[in-house]
Protein backbone atom coordinates (compact mmCIF):
# COMPACT_ATOMS: atom_id res chain seq x y z
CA UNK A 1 -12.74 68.47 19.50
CA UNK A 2 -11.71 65.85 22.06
CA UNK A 3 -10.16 66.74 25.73
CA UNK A 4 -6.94 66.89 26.84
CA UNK A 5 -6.85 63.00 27.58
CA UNK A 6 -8.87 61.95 24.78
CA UNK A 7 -6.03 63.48 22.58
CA UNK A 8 -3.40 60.98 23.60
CA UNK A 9 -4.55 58.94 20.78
CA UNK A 10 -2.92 56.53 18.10
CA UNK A 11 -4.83 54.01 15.42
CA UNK A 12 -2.60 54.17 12.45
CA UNK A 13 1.14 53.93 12.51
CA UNK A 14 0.84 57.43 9.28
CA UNK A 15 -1.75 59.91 9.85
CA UNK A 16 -0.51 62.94 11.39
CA UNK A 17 1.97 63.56 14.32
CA UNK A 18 0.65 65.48 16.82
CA UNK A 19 3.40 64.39 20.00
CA UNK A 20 6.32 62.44 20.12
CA UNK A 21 8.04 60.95 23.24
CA UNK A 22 11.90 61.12 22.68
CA UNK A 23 14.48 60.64 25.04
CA UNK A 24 17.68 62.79 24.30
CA UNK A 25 20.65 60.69 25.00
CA UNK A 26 23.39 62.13 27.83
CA UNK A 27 25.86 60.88 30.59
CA UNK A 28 24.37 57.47 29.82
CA UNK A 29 25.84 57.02 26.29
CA UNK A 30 29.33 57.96 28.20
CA UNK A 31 29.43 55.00 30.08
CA UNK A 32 29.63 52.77 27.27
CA UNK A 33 33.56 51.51 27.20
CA UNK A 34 34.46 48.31 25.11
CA UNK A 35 34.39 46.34 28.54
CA UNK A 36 30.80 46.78 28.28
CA UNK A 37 29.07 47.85 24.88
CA UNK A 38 28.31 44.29 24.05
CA UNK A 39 26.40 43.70 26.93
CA UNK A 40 24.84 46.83 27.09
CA UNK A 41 23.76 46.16 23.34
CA UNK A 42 26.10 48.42 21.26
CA UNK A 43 27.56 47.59 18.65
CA UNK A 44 30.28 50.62 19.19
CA UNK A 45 31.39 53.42 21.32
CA UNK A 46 29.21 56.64 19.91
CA UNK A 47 30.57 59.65 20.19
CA UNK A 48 28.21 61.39 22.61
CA UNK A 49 28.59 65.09 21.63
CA UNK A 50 27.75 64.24 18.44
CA UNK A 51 24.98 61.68 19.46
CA UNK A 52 23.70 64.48 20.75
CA UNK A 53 23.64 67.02 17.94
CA UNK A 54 22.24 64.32 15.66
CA UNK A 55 19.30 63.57 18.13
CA UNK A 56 18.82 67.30 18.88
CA UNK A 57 18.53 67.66 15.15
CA UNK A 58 15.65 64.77 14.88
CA UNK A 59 13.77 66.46 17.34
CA UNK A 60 13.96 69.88 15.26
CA UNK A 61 13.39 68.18 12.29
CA UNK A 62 9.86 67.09 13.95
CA UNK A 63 8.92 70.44 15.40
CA UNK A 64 9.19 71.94 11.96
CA UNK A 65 6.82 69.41 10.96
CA UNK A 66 4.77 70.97 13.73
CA UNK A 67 5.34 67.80 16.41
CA UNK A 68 5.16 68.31 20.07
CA UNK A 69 8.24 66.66 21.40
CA UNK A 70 8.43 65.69 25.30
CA UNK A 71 11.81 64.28 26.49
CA UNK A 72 11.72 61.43 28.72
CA UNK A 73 14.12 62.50 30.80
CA UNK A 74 12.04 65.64 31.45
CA UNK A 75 8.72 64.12 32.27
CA UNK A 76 10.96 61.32 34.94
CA UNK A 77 12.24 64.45 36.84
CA UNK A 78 8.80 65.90 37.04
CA UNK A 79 7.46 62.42 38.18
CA UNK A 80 10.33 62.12 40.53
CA UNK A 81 9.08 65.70 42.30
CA UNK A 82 5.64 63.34 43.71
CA UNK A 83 6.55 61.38 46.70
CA UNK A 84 4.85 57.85 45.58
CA UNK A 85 6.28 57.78 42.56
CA UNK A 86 9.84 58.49 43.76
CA UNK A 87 9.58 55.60 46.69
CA UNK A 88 8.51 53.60 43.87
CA UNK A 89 11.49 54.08 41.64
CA UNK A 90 14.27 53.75 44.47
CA UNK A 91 12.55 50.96 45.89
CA UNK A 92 12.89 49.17 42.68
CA UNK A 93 16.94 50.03 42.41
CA UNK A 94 17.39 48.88 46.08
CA UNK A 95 15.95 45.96 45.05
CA UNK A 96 18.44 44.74 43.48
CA UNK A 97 19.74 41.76 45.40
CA UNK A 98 23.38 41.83 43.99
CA UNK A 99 23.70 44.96 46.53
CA UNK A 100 24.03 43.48 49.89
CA UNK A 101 22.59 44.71 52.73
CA UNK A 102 25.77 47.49 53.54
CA UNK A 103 26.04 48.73 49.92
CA UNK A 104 21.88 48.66 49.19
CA UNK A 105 22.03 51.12 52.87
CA UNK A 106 24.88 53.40 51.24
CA UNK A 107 23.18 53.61 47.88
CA UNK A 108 19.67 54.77 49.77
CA UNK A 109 21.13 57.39 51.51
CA UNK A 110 23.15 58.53 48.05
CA UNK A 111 19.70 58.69 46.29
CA UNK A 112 17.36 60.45 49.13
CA UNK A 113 19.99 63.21 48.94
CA UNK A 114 19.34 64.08 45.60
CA UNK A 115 16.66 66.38 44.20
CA UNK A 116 14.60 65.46 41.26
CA UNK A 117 16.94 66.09 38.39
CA UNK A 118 20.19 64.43 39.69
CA UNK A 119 18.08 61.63 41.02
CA UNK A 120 16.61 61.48 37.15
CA UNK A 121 19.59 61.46 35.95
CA UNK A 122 21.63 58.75 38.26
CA UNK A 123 17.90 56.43 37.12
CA UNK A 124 19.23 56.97 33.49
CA UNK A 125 23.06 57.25 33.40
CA UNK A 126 23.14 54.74 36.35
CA UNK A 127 25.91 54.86 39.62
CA UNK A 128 29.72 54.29 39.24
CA UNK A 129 31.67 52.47 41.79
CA UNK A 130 33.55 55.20 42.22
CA UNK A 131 30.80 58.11 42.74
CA UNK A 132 29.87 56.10 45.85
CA UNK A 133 32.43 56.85 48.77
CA UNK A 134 34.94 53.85 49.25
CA UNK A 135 34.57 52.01 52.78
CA UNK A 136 30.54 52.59 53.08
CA UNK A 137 29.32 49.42 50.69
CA UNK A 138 31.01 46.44 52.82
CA UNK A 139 31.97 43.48 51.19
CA UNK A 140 30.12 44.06 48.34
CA UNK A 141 31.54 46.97 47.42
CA UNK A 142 34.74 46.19 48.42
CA UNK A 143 34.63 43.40 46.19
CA UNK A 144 33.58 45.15 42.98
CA UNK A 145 36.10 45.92 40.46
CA UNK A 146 36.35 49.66 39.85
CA UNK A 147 34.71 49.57 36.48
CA UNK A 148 31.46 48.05 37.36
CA UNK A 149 28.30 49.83 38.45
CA UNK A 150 25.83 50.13 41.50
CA UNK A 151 23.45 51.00 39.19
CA UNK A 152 23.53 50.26 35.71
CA UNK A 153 23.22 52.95 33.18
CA UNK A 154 20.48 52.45 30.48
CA UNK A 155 21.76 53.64 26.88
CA UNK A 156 19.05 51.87 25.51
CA UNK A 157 16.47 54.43 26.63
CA UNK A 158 17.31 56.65 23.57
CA UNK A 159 14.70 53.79 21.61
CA UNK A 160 11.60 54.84 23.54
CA UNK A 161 9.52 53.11 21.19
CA UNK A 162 10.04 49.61 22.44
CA UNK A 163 9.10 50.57 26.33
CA UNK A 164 5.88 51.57 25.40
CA UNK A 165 3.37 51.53 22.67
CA UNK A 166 -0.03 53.41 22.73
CA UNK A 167 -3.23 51.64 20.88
CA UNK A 168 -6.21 54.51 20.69
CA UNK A 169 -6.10 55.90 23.86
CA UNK A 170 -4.08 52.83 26.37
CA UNK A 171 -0.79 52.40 26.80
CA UNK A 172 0.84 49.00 26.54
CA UNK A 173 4.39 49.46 29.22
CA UNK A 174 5.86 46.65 27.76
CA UNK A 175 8.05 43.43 28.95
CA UNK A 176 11.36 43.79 27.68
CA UNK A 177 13.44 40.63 26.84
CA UNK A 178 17.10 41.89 27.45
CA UNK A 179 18.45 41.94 30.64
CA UNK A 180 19.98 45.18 29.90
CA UNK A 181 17.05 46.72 28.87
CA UNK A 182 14.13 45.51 31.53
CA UNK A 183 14.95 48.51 34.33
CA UNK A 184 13.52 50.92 30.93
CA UNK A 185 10.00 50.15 31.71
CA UNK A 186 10.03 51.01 35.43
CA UNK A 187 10.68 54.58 34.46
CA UNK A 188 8.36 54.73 31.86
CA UNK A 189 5.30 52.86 33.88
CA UNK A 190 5.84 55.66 36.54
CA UNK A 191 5.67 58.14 34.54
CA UNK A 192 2.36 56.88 32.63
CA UNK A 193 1.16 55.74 36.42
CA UNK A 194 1.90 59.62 37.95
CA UNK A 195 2.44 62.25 35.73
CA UNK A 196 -0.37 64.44 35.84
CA UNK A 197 0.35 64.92 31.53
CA UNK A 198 -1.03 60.81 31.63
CA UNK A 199 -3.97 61.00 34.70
CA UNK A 200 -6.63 59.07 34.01
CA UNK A 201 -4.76 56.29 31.50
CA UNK A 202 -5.39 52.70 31.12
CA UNK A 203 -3.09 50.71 31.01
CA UNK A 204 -3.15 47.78 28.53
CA UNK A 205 -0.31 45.80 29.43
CA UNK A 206 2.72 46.27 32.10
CA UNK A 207 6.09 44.70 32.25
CA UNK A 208 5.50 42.56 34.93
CA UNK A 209 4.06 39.92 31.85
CA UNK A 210 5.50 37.96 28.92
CA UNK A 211 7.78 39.64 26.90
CA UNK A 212 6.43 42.29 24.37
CA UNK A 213 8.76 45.15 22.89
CA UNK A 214 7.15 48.08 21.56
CA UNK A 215 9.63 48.35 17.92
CA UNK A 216 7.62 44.40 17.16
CA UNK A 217 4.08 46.09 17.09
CA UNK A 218 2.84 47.74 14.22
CA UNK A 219 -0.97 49.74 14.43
CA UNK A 220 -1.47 49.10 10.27
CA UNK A 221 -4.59 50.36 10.78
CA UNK A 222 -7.53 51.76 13.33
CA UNK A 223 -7.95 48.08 13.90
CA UNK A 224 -5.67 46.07 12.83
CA UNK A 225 -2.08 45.29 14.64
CA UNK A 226 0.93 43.38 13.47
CA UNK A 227 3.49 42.08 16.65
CA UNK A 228 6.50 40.56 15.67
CA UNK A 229 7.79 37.49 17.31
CA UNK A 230 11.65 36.56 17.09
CA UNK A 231 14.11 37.83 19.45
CA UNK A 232 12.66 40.08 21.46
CA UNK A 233 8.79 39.10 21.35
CA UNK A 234 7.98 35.58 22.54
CA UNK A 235 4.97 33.70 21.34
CA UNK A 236 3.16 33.85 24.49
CA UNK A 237 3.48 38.24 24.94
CA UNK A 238 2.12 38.26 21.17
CA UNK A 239 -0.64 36.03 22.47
CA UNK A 240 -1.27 38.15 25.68
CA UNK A 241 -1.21 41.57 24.15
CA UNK A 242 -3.46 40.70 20.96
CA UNK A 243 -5.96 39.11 23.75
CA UNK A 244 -6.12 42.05 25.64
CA UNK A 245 -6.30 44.56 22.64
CA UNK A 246 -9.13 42.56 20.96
CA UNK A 247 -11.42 41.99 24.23
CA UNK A 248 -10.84 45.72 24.64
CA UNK A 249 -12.04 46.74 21.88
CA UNK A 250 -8.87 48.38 20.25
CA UNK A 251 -8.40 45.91 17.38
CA UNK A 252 -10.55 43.35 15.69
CA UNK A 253 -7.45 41.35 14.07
CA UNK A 254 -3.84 40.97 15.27
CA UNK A 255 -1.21 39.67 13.01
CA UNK A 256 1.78 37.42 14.68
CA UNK A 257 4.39 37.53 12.10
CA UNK A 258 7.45 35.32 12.86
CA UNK A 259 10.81 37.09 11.85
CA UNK A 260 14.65 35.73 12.53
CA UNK A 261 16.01 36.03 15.92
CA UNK A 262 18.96 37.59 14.75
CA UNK A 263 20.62 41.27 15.77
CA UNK A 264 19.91 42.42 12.21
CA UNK A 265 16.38 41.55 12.53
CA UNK A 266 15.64 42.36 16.00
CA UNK A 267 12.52 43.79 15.64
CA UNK A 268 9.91 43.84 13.01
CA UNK A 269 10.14 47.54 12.41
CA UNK A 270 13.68 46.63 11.28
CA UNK A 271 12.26 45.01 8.30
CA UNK A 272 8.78 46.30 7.86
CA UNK A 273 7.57 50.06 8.55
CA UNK A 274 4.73 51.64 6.87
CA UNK A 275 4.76 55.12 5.22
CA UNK A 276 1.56 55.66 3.93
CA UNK A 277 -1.89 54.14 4.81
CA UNK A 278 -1.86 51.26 2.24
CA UNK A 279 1.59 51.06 1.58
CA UNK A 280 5.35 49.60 3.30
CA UNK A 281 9.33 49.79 2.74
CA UNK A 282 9.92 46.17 3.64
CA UNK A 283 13.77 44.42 3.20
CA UNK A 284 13.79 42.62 -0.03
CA UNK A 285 14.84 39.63 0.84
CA UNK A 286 12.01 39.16 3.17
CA UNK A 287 9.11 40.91 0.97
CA UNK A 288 7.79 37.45 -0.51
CA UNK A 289 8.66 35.09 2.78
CA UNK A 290 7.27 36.56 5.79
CA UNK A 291 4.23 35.02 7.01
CA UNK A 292 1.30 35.79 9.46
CA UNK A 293 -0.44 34.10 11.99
CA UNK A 294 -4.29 35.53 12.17
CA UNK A 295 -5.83 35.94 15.35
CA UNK A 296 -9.19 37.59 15.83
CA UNK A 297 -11.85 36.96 18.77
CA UNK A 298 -13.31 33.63 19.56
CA UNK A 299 -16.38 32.40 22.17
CA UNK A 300 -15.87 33.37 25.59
CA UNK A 301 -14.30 36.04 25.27
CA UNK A 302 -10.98 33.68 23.90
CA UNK A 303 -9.30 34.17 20.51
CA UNK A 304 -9.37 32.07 17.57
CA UNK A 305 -5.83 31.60 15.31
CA UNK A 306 -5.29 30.61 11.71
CA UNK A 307 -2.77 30.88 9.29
CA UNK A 308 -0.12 31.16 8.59
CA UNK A 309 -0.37 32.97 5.38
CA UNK A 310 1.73 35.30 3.32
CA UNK A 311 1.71 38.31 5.68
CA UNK A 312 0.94 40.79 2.76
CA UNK A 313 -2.02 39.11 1.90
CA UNK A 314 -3.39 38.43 5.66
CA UNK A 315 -2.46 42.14 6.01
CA UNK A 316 -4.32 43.56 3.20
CA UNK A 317 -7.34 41.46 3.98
CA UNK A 318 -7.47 42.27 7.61
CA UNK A 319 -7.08 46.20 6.79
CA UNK A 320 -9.94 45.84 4.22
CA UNK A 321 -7.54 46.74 1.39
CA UNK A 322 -6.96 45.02 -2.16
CA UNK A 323 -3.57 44.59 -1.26
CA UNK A 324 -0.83 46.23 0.90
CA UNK A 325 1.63 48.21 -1.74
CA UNK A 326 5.11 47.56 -1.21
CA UNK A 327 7.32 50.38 -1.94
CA UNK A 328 9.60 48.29 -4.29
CA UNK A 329 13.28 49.60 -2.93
CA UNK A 330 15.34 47.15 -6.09
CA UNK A 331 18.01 47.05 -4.16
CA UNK A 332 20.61 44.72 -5.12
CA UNK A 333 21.74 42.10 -2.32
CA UNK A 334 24.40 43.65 -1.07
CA UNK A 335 23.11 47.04 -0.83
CA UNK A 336 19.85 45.79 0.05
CA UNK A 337 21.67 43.74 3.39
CA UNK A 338 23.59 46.96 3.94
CA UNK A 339 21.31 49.79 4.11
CA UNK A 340 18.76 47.39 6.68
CA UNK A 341 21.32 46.82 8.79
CA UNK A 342 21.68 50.59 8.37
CA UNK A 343 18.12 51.13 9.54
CA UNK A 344 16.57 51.85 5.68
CA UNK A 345 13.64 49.91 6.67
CA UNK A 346 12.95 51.82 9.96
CA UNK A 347 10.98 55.12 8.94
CA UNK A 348 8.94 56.87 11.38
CA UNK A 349 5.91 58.74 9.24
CA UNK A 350 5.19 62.32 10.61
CA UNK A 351 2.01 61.99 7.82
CA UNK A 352 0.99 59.84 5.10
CA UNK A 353 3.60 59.76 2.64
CA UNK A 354 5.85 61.70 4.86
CA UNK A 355 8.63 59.84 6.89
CA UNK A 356 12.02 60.62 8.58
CA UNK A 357 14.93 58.17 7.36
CA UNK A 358 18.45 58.18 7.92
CA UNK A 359 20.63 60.05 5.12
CA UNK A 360 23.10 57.56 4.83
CA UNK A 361 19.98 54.97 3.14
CA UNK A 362 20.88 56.59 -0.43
CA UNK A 363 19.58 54.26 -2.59
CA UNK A 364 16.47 53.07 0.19
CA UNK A 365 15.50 56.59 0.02
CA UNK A 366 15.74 57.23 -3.79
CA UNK A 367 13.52 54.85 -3.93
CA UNK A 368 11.10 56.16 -1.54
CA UNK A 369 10.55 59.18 -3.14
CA UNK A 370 10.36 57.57 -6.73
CA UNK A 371 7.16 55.81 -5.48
CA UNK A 372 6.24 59.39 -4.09
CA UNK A 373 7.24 59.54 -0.29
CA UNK A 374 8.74 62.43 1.23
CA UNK A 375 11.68 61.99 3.76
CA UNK A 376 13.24 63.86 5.79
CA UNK A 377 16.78 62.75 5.73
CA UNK A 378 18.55 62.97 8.99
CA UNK A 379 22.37 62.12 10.18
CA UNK A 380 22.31 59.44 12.42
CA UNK A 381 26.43 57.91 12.24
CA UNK A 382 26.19 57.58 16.37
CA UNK A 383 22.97 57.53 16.31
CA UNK A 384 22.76 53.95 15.03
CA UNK A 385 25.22 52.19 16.77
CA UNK A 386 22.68 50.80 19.24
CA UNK A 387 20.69 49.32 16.08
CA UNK A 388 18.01 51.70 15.62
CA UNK A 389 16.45 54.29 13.46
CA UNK A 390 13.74 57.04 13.74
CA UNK A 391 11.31 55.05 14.23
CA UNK A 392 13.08 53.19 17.49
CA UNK A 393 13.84 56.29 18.79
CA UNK A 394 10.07 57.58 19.03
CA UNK A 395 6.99 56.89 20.50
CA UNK A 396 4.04 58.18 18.68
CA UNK A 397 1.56 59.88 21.72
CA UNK A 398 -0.78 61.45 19.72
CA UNK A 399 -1.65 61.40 15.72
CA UNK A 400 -4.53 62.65 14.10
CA UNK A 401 -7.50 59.95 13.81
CA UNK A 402 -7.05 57.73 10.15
């Protein structure tokens, strides 16, 4: 039986759930209008209420699978109650140098007056213009139309797996690309830096590197990784985090598999997600074209790269398999382009053979449980308008060892 920190602990992306880190979306969602959604990476206005009851669902769909499910915006508050780790936080959003020296004074004052759930929540759902009193800010504020924000809110939190990803027992905080998503990992490296839940953790990687988002990497197997590069992932934060992962010991072979930098195909776990130990639900019209870049250890404690190769094959050879199965969806084009933009590809396994999909993947689904996976089928209409299935919106703590 291992301790309390030895059991935050994940080497496969299927054995069994244990905990989940979700983050339930709130006032944050309601601050998307159509002046903004596009640059605050929606594709549409969700309608929160619902948002809600779809994601409250999800996370009751996991505890009857027997899941521990911690909210992010529960463990921030409780980091927010230790003194460091609050200076730390509002030292970060007064360092914002759009404020000005007037308004960054006002919105200090604002946030030392709040106690640790408000002050959670204004981190998340960010500050209005208008919540701050008119006439304190100065110029800036004067000069800020009354639809922009202080502090910006972060809908993107509800896709905690792309702030963080754990490898055995270290956390990677990761490096994300999008200017409306970098503030993310501040939250989450304080709470993995203070929370008493996370004393004692290593960190493997921390946002202040190249840029790495946690829905790119894939833990196919104890050790073995796959990290995307396209859009989100650059070249050089595949390279970094596959060094660091290998001269720790975590992984013995990382795959870099190049994918599209295009919305649809953000992310690898857009395409590519595994739902059992030796076997994926990859997009069709990728299954046969995506390659791999090998990278294992080299002298002096370097790496060494070859490829690239057809990723199945570099896959299957790195995880000591005959080949990676590929759950064979035979979708035709349309559908097929449809239900991944839809998030068909983008399972999250509670065990092998076990995953949580979106209902609205009919025929992606049907076709999972021909080849003898179980999903749970769960709504996710407003879910998905920020490009994202289960698996986006979880990050794995703790599964049973593979």
């Amino acid at each position: 039986m291992r301790d309390r920190f030895e059991t935050v602990y994940v080497d496969s992306e299927v054995s069994r759930l244990r905990t989940v880190l979700l983050h339930r979306p709130a006032a944050e969602l309601a601050r998307l209008t159509p002046r903004n959604n596009d640059s605050l990476l929606f594709d549409g206005i969700p309608w929160v209420s619902r948002a809600q009851e779809e994601h409250d669902a999800f996370a009751e769909a996991l505890r009857g699978h027997g899941v521990e499910v911690l909210y992010l915006g529960d463990l921030l508050a409780e980091t927010l109650t230790l003194p460091e780790a609050r200076a730390e936080l509002t030292a970060g959003v007064l360092s914002h140098r759009r404020l000005g020296d007037a308004l960054r004074a006002s919105v200090a004052g604002y946030l030392a007056d709040q106690d640790p759930d408000r002050l959670a929540e204004v981190l998340v759902a960010g500050l209005a213009h208008e919540e701050i009193r008119p006439g304190t800010g100065g110029l800036v504020y004067a000069m800020m139309d009354r639809h922009e924000f202080v502090i910006d809110p972060l809908p993107n939190l509800l896709f905690t797996r792309d702030s963080s990803v754990w490898v055995r027992n270290r956390v990677a905080v990761t490096s994300l690309a999008m200017r409306a998503r970098r503030r993310e990992t501040t939250l989450t490296h304080a709470i993995y830096r203070h929370h008493p839940r996370f004393a004692g953790t290593e960190l493997l990687f921390d946002p202040s590197l190249e840029h790495v988002e946690g829905g790119d990497v894939l833990v196919l197997a104890p050790d073995v990784l796959a990290i995307g590069v396209g859009e989100r992932t650059t070249p050089a934060g595949a390279e970094r985090l596959a060094q660091r992962v290998i001269t720790a010991g975590l992984a013995h072979t990382v795959l870099a598999v190049p994918i599209a930098q295009e919305r649809a195909t953000m992310h690898l776990d857009t395409v590519c997600t595994m739902v059992d130990a030796d076997a994926v639900v990859m997009y069709p019209n990728l299954a046969d074209s995506l390659r791999a870049w090998t990278i294992t250890g080299g002298p002096d404690g370097g790496i060494t790269v070859r490829g690239p190769d057809p990723f199945l094959e570099a896959a299957a050879e790195a995880m000591g398999i005959d080949r990676l199965r590929v759950i064979d969806t035979g979708l035709d084009p349309v559908t097929a382009e449809r239900e991944q933009w839809d998030d068909g590809n983008n399972t999250l396994a509670i065990a092998p053979r076990l995953c949580v999909a979106y209902e609205r993947n009919v025929e992606t689904n049907a076709q999972l449980e021909k080849a003898g996976i179980e999903v749970v089928r769960i709504s996710g209409s407003e879910l998905g308008s920020g490009r994202g299935g289960p698996r986006c919106m979880s990050c794995p703590i703790e599964r049973d060892p593979l």
